[in-house]
C-alpha atoms as a PDB file:
ATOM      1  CA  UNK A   1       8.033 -44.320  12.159  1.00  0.00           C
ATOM      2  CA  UNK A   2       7.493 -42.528   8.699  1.00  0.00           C
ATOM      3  CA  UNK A   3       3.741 -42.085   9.691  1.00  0.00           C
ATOM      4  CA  UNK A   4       4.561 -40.816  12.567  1.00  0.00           C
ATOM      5  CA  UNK A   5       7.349 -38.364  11.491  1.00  0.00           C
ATOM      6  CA  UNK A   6       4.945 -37.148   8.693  1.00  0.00           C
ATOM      7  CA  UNK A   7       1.803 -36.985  11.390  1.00  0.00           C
ATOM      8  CA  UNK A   8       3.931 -34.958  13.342  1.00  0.00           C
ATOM      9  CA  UNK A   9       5.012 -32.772  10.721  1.00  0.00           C
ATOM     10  CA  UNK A  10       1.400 -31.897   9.592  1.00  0.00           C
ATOM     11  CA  UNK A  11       0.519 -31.238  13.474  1.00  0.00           C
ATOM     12  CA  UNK A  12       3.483 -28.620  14.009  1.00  0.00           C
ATOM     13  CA  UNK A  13       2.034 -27.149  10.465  1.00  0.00           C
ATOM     14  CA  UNK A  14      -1.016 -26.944  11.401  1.00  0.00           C
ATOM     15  CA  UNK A  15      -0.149 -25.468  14.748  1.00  0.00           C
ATOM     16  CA  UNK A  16       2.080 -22.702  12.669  1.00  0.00           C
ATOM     17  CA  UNK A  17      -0.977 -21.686  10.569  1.00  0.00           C
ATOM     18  CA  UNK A  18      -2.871 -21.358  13.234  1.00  0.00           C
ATOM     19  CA  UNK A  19      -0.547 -18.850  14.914  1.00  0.00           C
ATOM     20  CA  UNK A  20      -0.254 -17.400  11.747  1.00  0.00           C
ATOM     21  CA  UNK A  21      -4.134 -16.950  11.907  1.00  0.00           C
ATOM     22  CA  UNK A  22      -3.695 -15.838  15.347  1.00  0.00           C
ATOM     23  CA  UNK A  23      -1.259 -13.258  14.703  1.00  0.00           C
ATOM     24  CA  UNK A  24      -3.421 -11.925  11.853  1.00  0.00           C
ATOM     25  CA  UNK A  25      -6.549 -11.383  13.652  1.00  0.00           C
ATOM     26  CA  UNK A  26      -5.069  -9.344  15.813  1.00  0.00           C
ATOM     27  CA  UNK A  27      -2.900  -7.083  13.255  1.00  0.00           C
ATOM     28  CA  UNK A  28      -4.166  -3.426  13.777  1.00  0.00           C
ATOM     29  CA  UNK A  29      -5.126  -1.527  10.568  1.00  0.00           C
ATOM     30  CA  UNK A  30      -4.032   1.460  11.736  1.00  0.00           C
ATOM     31  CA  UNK A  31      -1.597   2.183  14.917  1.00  0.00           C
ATOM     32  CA  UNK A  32       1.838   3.986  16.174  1.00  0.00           C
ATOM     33  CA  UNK A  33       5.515   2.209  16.064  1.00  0.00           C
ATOM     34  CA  UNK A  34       9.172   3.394  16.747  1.00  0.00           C
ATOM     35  CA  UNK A  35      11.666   2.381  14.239  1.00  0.00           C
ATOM     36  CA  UNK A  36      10.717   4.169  11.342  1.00  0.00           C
ATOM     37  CA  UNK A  37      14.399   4.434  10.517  1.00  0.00           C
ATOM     38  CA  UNK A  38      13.932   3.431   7.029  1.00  0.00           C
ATOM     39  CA  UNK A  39      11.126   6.095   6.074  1.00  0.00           C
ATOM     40  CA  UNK A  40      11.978   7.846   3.504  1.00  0.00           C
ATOM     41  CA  UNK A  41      11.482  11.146   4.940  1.00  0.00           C
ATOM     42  CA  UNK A  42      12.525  10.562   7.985  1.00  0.00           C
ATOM     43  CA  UNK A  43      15.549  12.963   8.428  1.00  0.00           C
ATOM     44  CA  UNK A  44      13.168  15.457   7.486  1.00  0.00           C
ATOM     45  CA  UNK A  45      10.304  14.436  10.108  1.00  0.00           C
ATOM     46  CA  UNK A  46      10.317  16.921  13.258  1.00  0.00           C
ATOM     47  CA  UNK A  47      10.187  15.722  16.921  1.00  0.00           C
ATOM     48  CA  UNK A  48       6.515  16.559  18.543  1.00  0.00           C
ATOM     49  CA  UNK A  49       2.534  15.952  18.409  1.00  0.00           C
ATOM     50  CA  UNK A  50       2.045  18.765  15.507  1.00  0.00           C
ATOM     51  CA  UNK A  51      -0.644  15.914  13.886  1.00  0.00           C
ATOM     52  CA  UNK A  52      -0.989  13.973  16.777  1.00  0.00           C
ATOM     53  CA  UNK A  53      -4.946  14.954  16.098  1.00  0.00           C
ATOM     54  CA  UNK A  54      -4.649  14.470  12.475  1.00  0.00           C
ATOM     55  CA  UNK A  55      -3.656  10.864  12.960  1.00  0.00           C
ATOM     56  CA  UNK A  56      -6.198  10.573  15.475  1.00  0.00           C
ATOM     57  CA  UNK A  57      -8.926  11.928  13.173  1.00  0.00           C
ATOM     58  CA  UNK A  58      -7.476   9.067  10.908  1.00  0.00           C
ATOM     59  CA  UNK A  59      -7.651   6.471  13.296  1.00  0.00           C
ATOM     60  CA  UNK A  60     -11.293   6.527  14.431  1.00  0.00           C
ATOM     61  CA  UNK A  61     -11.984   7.347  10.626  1.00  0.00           C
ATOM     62  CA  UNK A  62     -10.530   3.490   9.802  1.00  0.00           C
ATOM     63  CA  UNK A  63     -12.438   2.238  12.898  1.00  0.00           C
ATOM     64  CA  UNK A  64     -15.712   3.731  11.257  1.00  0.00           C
ATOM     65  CA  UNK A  65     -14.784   2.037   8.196  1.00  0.00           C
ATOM     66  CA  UNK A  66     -13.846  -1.202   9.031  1.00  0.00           C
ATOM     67  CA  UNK A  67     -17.406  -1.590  11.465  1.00  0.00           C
ATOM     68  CA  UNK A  68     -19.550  -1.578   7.850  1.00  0.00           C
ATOM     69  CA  UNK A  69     -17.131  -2.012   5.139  1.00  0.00           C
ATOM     70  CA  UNK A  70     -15.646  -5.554   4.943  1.00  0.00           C
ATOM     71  CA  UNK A  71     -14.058  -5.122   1.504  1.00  0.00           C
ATOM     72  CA  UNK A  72     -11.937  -2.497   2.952  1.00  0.00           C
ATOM     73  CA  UNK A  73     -10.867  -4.545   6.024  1.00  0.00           C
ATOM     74  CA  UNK A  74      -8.113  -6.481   3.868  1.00  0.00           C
ATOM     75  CA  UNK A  75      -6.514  -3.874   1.778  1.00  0.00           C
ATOM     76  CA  UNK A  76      -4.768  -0.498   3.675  1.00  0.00           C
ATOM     77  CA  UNK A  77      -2.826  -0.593   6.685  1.00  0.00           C
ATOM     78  CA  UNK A  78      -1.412   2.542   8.307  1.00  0.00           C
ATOM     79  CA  UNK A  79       1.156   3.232  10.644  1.00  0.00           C
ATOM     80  CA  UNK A  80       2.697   6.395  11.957  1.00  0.00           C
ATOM     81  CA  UNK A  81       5.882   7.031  13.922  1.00  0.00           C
ATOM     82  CA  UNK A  82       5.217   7.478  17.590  1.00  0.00           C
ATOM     83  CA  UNK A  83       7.871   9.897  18.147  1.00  0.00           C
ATOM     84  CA  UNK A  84       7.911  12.283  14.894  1.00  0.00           C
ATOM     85  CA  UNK A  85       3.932  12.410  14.284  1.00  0.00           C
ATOM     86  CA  UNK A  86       4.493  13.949  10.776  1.00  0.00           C
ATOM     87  CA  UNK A  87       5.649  10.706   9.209  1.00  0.00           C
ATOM     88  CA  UNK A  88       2.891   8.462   8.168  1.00  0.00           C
ATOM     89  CA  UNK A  89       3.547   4.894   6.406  1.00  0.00           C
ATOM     90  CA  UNK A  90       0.826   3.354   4.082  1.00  0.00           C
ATOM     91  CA  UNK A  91       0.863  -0.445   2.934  1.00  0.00           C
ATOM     92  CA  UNK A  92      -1.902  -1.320   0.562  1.00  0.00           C
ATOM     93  CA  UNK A  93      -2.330  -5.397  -0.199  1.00  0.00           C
ATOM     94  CA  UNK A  94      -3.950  -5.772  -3.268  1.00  0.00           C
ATOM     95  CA  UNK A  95      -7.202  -8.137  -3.876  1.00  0.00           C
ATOM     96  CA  UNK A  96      -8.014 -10.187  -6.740  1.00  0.00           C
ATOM     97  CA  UNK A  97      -8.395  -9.016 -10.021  1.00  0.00           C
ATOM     98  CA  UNK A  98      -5.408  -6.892 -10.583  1.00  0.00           C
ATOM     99  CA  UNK A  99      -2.177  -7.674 -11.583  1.00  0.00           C
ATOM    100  CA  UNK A 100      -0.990  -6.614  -8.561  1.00  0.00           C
ATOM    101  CA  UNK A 101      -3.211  -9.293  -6.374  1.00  0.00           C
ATOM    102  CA  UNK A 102      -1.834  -9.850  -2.904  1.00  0.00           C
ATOM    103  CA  UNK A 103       1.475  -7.920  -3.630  1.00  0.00           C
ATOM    104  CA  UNK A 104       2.238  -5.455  -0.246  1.00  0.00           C
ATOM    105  CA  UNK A 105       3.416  -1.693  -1.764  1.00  0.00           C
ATOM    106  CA  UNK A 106       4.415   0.989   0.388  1.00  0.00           C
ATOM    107  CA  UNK A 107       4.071   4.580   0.361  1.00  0.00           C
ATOM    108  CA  UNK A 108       6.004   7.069   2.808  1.00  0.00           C
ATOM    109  CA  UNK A 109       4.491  10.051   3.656  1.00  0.00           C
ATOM    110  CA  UNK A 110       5.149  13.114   5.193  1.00  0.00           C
ATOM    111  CA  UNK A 111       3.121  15.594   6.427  1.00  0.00           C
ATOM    112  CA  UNK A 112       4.331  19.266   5.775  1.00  0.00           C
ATOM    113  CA  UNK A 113       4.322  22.243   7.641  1.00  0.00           C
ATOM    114  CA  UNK A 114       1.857  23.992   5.578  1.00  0.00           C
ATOM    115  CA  UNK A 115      -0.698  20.932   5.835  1.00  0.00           C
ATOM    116  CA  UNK A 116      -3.792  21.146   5.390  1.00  0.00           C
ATOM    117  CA  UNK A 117      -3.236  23.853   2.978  1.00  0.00           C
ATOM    118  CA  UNK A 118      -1.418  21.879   1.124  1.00  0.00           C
ATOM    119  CA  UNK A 119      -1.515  17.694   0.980  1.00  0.00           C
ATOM    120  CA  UNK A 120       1.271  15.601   1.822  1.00  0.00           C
ATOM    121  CA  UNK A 121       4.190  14.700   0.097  1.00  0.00           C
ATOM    122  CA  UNK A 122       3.993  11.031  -0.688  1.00  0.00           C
ATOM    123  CA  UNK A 123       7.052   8.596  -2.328  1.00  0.00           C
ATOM    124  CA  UNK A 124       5.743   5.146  -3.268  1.00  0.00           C
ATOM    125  CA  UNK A 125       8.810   2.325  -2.235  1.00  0.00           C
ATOM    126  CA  UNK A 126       9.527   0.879  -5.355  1.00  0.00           C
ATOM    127  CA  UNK A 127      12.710  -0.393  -5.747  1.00  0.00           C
ATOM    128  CA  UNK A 128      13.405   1.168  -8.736  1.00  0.00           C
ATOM    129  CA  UNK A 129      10.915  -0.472 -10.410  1.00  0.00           C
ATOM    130  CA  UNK A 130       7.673   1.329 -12.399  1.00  0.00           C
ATOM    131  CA  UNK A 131       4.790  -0.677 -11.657  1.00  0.00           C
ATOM    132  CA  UNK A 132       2.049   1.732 -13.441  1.00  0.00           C
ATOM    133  CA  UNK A 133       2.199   4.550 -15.612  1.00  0.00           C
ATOM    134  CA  UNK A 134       0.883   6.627 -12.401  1.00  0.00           C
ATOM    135  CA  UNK A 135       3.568   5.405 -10.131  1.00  0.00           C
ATOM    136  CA  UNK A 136       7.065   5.953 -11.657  1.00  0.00           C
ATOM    137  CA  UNK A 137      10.683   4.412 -10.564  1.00  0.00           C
ATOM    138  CA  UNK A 138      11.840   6.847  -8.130  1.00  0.00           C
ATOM    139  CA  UNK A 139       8.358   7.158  -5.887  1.00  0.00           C
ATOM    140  CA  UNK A 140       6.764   9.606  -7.570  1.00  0.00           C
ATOM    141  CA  UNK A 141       3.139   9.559  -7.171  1.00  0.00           C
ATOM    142  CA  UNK A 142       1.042  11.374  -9.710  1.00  0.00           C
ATOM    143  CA  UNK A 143      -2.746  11.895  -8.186  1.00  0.00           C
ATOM    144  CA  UNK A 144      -4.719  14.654  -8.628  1.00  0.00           C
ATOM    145  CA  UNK A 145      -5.984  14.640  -4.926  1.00  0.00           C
ATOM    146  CA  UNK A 146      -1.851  15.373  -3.821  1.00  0.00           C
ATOM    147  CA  UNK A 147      -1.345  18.221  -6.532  1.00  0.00           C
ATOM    148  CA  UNK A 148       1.311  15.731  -8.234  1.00  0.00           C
ATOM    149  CA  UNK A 149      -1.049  15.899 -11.608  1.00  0.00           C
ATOM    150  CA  UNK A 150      -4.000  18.066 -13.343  1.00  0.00           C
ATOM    151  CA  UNK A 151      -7.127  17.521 -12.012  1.00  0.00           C
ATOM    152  CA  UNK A 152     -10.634  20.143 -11.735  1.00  0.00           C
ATOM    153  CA  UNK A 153     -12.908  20.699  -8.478  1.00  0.00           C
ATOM    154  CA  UNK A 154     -13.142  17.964  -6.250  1.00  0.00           C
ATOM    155  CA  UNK A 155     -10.257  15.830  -8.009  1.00  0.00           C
ATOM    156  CA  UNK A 156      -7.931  17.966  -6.350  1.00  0.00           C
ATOM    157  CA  UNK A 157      -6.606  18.757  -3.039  1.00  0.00           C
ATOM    158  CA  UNK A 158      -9.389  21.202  -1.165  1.00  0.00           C
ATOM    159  CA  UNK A 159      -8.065  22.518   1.811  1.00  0.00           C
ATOM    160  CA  UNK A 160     -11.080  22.521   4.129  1.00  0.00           C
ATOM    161  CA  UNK A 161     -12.696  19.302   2.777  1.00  0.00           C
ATOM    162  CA  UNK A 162     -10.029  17.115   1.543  1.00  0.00           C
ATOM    163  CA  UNK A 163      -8.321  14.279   3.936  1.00  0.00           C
ATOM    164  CA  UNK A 164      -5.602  11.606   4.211  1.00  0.00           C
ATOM    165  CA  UNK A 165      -8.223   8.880   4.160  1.00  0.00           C
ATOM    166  CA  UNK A 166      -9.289  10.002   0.701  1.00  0.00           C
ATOM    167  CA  UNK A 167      -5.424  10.037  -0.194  1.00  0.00           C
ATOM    168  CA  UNK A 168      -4.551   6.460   0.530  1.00  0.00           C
ATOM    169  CA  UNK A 169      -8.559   5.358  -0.642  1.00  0.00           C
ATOM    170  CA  UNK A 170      -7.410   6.992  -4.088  1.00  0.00           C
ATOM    171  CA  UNK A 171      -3.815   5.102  -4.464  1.00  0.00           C
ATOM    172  CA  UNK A 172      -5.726   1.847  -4.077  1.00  0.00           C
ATOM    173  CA  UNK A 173      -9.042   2.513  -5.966  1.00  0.00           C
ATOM    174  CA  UNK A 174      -7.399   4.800  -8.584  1.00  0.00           C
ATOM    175  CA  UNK A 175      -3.590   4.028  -9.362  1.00  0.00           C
ATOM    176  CA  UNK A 176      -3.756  -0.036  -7.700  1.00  0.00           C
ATOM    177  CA  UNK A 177      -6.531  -1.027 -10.409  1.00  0.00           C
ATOM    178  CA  UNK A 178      -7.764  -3.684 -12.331  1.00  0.00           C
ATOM    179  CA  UNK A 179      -6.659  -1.672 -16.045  1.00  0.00           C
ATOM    180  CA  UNK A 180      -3.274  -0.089 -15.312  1.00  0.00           C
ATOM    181  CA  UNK A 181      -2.925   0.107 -19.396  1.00  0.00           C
ATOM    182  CA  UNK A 182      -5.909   2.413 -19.548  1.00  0.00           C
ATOM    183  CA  UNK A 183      -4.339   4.805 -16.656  1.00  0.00           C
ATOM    184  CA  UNK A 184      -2.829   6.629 -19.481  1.00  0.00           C
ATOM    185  CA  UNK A 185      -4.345   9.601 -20.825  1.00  0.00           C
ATOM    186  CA  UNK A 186      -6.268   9.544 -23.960  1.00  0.00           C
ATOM    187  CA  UNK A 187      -5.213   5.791 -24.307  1.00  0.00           C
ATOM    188  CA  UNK A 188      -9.138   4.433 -23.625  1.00  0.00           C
ATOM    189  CA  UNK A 189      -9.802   6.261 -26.992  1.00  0.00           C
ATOM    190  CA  UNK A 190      -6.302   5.383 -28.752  1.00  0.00           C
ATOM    191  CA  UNK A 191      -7.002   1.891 -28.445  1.00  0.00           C
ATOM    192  CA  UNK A 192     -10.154   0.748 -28.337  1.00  0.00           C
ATOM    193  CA  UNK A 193     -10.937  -3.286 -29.809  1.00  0.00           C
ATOM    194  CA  UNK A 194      -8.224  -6.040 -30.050  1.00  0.00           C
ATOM    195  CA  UNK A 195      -5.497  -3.747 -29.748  1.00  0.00           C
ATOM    196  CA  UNK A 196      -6.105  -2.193 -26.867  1.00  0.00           C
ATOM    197  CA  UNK A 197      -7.331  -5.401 -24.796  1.00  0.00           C
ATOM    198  CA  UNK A 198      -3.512  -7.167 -26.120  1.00  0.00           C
ATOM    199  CA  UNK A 199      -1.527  -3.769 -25.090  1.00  0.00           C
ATOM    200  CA  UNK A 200      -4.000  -4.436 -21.703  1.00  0.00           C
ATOM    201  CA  UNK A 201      -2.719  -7.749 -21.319  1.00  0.00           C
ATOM    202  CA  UNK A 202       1.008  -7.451 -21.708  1.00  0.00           C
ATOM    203  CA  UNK A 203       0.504  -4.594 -19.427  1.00  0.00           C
ATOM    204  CA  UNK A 204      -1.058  -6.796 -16.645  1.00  0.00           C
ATOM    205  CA  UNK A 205       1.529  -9.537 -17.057  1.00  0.00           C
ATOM    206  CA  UNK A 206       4.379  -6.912 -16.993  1.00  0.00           C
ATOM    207  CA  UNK A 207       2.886  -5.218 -13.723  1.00  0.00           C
ATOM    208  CA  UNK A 208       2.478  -9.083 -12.125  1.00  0.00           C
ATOM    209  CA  UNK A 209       6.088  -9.614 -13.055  1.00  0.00           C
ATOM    210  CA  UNK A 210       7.700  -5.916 -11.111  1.00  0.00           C
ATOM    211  CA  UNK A 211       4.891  -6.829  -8.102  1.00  0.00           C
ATOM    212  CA  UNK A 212       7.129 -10.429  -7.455  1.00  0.00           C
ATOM    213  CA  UNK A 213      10.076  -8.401  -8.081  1.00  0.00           C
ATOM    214  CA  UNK A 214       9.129  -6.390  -5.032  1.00  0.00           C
ATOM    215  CA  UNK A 215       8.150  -8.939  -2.892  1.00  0.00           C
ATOM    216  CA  UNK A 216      11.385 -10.541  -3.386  1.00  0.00           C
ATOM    217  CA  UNK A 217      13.049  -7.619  -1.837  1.00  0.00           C
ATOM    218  CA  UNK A 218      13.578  -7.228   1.832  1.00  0.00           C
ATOM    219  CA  UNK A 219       9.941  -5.616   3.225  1.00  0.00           C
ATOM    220  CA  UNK A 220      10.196  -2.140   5.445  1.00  0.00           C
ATOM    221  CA  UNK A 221      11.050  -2.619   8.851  1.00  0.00           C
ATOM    222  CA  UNK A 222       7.089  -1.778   9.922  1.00  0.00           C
ATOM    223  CA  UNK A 223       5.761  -4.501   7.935  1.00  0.00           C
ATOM    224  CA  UNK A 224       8.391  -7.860   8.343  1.00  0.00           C
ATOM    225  CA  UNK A 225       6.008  -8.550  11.307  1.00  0.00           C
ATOM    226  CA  UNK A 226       2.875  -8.436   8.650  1.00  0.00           C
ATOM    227  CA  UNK A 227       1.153 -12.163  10.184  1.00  0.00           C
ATOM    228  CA  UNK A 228       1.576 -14.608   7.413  1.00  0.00           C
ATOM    229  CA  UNK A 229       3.633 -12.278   5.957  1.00  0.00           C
ATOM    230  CA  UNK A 230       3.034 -12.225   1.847  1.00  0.00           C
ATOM    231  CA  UNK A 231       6.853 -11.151   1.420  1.00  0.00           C
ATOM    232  CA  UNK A 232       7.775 -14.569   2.932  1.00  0.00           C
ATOM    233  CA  UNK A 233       5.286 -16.656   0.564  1.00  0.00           C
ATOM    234  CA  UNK A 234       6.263 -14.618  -2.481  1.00  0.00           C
ATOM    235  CA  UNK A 235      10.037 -14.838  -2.082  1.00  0.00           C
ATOM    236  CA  UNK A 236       9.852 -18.441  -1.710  1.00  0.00           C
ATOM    237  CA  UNK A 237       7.550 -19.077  -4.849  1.00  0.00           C
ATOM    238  CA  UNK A 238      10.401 -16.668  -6.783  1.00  0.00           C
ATOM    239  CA  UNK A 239      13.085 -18.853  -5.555  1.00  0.00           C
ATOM    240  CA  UNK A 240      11.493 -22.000  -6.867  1.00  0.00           C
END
């Protein structure tokens, strides 16, 4: 009877991962929901298609992506509200090798009326929390590609060249990196040797410790039906 509890127990686990698995496959990198009642900008989004082709530029831009670019194909997922097409939502997972690894953060954008002359307006969902010198408590984002710090040329927002791929490319490759420490200006030369790999370090564990913090939360309404869902996992690891 005990073998056969525990035989059945592995089966219905097995069968559960394999949903999971299932459920993940088929997860779309980049697609249109309703409820985005929980966006933060979403008393300010307007009713209409003004960037219906915008997001449609983005869509086939991720489809492009994802046919040659494999490393990409586990990191950014975008949605956008059906109904008020200015109001974009970006979820980056983290890979290996940061001290953010497999953490889910979220970024709520909104697409102004002046765009493309000028970017979007972007709040990262922190909780309170500031996970990297470039990404403070209250959402701020500071990138030079959304005019939210100094940059020259090509770092910054160019009105006829510049897009929202780029944007949510730069938050992961730029802010979401392996040396958060060293995101601080001048600090690569202000601590070079020993000191600066031990201010690295506690800055990596002190990043890994806000990124469970988060995940303990309760996840945007978009993302709770993320397959295999990494809030889930981390909450229960937390709790134990």
């Amino acid at each position: 009877t005990l073998v056969s509890g525990w035989s059945n127990s592995r089966g219905k686990k097995e069968a559960t991962e394999d949903e999971l698995m299932k459920k993940y496959q088929s997860f779309k990198h980049f697609d249109a929901v309703e409820d985005f009642s929980d966006h933060h900008y979403t008393n300010l989004g307007l009713l209409g298609n003004r960037y219906a082709g915008e997001f449609l530029v983005l869509g086939r831009s991720f489809s492009a992506i994802l046919s040659y670019s494999l490393s990409f194909l586990d990191i950014i997922y975008v949605r956008v509200c059906k109904e008020k097409k200015d109001l974009l939502r970006d979820v980056i997972i983290e890979p290996q090798g940061t001290p953010y690894h497999y953490g889910l953060f979220v970024f709520d954008i909104l697409f102004s009326q002046n765009y493309p002359d000028v970017p979007t307006v972007i709040i990262g969902v922190f909780l309170g929390l500031r996970l990297n010198p470039n990404l403070y408590n209250y959402g701020k984002v500071c990138l030079e590609l959304v005019n939210t710090w100094s940059g020259k040329g090509n770092e910054k927002w160019l009105p006829k060249t510049s897009t929202m791929l780029q944007v949510l490319v730069s938050i992961q490759a730029l802010i979401l990196n392996g040396n958060p420490f060293f995101d601080k200006p001048g600090y690569i030369t202000s601590y070079a040797g020993c000191e600066g790999e031990r201010r690295s370090h506690a800055c990596h564990e002190h990043a890994f410790v806000l990124s469970l913090k988060i995940m303990k939360r309760r996840p945007p309404k978009v993302m709770i039906v993320y397959p295999g869902s990494n809030f889930y996992f981390i909450q229960i690891f937390c709790q134990k």
